[in-house]
N, C-alpha and C. Protein backbone atom coordinates (compact mmCIF):
# COMPACT_ATOMS: atom_id res chain seq x y z
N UNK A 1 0.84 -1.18 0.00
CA UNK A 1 0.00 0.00 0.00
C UNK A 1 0.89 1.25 0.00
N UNK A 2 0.66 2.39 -0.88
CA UNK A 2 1.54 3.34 -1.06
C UNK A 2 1.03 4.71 0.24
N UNK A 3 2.21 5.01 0.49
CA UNK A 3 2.09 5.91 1.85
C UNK A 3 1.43 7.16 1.51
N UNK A 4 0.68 7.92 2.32
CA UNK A 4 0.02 9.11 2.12
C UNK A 4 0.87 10.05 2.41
N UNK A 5 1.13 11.24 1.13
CA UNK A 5 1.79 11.91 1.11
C UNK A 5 1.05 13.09 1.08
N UNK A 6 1.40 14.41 1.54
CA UNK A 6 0.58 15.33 1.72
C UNK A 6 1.00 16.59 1.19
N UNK A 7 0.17 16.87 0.07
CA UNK A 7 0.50 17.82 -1.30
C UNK A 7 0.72 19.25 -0.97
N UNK A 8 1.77 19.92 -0.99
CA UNK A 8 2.43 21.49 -0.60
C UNK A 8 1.40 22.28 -1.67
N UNK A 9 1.31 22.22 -3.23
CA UNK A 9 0.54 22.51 -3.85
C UNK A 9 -0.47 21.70 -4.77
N UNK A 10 -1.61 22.12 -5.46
CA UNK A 10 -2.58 21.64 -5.96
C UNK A 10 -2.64 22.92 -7.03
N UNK A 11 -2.18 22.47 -8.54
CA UNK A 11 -3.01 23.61 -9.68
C UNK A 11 -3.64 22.92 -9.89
N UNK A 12 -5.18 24.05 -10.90
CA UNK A 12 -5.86 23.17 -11.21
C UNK A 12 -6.02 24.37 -12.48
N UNK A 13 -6.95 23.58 -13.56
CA UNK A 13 -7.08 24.66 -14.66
C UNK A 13 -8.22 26.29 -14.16
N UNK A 14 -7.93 27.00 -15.75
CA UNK A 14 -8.21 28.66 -15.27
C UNK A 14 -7.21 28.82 -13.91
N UNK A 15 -6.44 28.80 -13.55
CA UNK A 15 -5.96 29.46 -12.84
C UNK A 15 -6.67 30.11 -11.08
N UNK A 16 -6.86 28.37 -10.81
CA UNK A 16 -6.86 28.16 -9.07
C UNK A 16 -6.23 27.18 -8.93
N UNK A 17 -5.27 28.15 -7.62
CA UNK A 17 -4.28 27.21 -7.18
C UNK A 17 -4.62 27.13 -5.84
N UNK A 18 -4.33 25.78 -5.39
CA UNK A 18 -4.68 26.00 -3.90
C UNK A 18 -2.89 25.27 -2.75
N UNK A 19 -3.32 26.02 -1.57
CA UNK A 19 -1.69 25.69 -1.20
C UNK A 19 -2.39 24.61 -0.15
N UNK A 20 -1.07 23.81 0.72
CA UNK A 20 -1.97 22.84 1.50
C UNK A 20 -0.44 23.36 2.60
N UNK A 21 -1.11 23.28 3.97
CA UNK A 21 -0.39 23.89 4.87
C UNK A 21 -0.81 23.16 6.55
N UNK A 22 0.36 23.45 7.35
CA UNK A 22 -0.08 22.63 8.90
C UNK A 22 -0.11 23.90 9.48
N UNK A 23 -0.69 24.02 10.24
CA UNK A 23 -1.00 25.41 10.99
C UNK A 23 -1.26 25.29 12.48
N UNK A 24 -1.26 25.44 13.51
CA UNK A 24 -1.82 25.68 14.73
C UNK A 24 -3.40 26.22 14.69
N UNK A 25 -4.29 25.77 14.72
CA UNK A 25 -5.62 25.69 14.76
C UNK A 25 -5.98 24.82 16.24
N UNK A 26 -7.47 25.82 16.67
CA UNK A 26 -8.15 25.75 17.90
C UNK A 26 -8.08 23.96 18.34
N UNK A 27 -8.76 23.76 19.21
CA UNK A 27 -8.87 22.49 19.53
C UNK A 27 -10.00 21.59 18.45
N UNK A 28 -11.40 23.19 18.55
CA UNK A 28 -12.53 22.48 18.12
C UNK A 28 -12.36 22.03 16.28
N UNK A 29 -11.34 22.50 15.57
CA UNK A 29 -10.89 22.75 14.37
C UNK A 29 -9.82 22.09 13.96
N UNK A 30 -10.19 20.91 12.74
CA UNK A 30 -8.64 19.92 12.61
C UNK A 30 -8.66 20.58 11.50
N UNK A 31 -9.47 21.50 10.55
CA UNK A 31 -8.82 21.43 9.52
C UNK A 31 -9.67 22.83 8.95
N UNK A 32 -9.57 23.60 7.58
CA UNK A 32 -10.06 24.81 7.13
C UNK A 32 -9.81 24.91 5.91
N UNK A 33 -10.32 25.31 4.84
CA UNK A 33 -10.52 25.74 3.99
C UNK A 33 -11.09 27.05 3.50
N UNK A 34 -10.32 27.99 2.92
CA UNK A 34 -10.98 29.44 2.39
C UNK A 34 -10.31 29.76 1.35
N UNK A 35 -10.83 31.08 0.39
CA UNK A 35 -10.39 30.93 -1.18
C UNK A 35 -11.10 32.47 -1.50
N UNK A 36 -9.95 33.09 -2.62
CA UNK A 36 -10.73 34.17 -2.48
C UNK A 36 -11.25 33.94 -4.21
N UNK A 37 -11.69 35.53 -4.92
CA UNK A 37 -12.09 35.11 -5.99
C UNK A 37 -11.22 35.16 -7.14
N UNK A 38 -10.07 35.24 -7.18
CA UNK A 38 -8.66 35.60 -7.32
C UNK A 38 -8.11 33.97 -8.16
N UNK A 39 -9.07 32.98 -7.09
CA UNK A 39 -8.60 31.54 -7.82
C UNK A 39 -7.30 31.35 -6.25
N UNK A 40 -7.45 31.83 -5.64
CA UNK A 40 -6.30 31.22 -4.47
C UNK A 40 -6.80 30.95 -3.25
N UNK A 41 -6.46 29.82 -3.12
CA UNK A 41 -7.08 28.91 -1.89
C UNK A 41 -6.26 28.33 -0.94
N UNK A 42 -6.36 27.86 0.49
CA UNK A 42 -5.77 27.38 1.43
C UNK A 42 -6.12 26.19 2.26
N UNK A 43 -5.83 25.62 2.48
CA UNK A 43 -6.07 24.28 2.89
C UNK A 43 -5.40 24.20 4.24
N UNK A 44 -5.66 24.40 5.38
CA UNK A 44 -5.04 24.47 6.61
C UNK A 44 -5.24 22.95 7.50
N UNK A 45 -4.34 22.38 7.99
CA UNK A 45 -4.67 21.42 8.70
C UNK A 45 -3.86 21.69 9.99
N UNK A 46 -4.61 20.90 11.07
CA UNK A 46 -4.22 21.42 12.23
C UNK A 46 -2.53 20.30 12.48
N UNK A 47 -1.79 21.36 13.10
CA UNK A 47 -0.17 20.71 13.57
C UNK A 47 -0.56 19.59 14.24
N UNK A 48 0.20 18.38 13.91
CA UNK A 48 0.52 17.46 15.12
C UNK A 48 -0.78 16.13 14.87
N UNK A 49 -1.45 16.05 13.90
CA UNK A 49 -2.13 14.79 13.52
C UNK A 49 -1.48 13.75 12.84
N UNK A 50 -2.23 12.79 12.71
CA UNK A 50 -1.81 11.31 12.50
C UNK A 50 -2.02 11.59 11.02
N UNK A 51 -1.16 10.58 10.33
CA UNK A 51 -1.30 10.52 8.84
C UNK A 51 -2.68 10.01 8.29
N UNK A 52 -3.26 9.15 9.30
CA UNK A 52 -4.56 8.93 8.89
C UNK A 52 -5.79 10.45 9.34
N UNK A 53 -5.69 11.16 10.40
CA UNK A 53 -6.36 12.10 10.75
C UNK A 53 -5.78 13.12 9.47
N UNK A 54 -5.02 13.53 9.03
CA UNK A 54 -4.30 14.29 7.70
C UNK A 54 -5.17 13.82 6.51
N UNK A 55 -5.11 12.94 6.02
CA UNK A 55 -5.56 11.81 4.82
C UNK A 55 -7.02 12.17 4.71
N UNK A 56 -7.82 12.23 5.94
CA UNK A 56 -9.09 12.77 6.13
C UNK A 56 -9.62 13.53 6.27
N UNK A 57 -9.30 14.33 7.12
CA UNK A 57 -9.52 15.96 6.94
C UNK A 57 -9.23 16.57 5.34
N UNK A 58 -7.86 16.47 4.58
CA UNK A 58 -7.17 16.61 3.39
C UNK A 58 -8.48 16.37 2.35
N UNK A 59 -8.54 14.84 2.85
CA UNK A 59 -9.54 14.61 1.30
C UNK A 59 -11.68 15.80 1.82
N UNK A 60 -11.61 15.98 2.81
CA UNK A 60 -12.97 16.11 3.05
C UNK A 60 -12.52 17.71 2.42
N UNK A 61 -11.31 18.52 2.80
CA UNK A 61 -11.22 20.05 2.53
C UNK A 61 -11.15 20.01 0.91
N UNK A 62 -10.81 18.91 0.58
CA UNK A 62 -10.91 18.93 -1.53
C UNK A 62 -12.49 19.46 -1.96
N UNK A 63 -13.05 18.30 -0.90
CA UNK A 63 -14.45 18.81 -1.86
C UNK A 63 -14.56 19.82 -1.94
N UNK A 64 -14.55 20.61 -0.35
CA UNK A 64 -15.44 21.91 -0.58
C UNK A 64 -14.50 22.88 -1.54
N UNK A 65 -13.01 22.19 -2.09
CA UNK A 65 -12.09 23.29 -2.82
C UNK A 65 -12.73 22.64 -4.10
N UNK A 66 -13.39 21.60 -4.65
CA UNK A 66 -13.75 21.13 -5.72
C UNK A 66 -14.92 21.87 -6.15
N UNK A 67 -15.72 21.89 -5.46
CA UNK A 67 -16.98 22.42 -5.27
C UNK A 67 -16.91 24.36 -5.43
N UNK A 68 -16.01 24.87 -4.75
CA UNK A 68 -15.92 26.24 -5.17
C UNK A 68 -15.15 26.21 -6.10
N UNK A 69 -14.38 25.83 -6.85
CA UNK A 69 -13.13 25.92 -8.10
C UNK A 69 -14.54 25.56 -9.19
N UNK A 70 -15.06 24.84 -9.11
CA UNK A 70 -16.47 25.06 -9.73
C UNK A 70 -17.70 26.27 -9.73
N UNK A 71 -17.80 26.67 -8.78
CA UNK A 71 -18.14 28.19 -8.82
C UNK A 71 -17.62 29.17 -9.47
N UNK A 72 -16.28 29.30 -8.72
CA UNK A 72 -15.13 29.87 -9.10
C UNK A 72 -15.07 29.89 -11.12
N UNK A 73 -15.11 28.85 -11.63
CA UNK A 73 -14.77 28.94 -12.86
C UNK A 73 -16.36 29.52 -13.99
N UNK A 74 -17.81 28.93 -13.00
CA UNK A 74 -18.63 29.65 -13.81
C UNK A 74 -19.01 31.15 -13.54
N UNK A 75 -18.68 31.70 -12.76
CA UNK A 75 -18.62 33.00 -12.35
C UNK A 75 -17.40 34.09 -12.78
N UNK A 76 -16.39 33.24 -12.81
CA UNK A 76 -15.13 34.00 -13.07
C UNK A 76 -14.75 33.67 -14.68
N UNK A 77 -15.00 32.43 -15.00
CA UNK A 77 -14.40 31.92 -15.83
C UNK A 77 -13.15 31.88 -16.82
N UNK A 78 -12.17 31.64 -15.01
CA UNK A 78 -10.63 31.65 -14.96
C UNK A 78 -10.43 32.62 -14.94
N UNK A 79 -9.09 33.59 -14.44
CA UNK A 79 -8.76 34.67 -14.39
C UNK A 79 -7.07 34.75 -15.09
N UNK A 80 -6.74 33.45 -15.34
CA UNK A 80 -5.70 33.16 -15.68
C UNK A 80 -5.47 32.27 -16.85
């Protein structure tokens, strides 16, 4: 089974990029996602989790970056 590796960046087409980052975040908060309309997004996960707590949080913050990069592109339609 190949090890979970955890992506520094993510392009995607039109021009959103999103960064993926460990951060110090609250207790109640493992993980965050925000994006402006610019096409640049952040992916925050909280310091000090397990590769499996990473792996999960990671894949659940895609959607909602999947889901607005889809907004993002019929509203903007790419800026880049």
């Amino acid at each position: 089974m190949k090890r979970f590796v955890l992506p520094k960046k993510i392009k995607l087409p039109g021009g959103f990029n999103i960064k993926v980052g460990e951060v110090a975040l609250t207790n109640d908060e493992t993980s965050n996602w925000s994006y402006d309309m610019q096409g640049n997004g952040v992916i925050q996960l909280k310091k000090g989790m397990t590769q499996a707590q990473q792996k999960y949080s990671f894949s659940h913050e895609l959607l909602h970056a999947v889901a607005d990069y889809h907004h993002f592109m019929i509203t903007q339609g790419g800026t880049r």
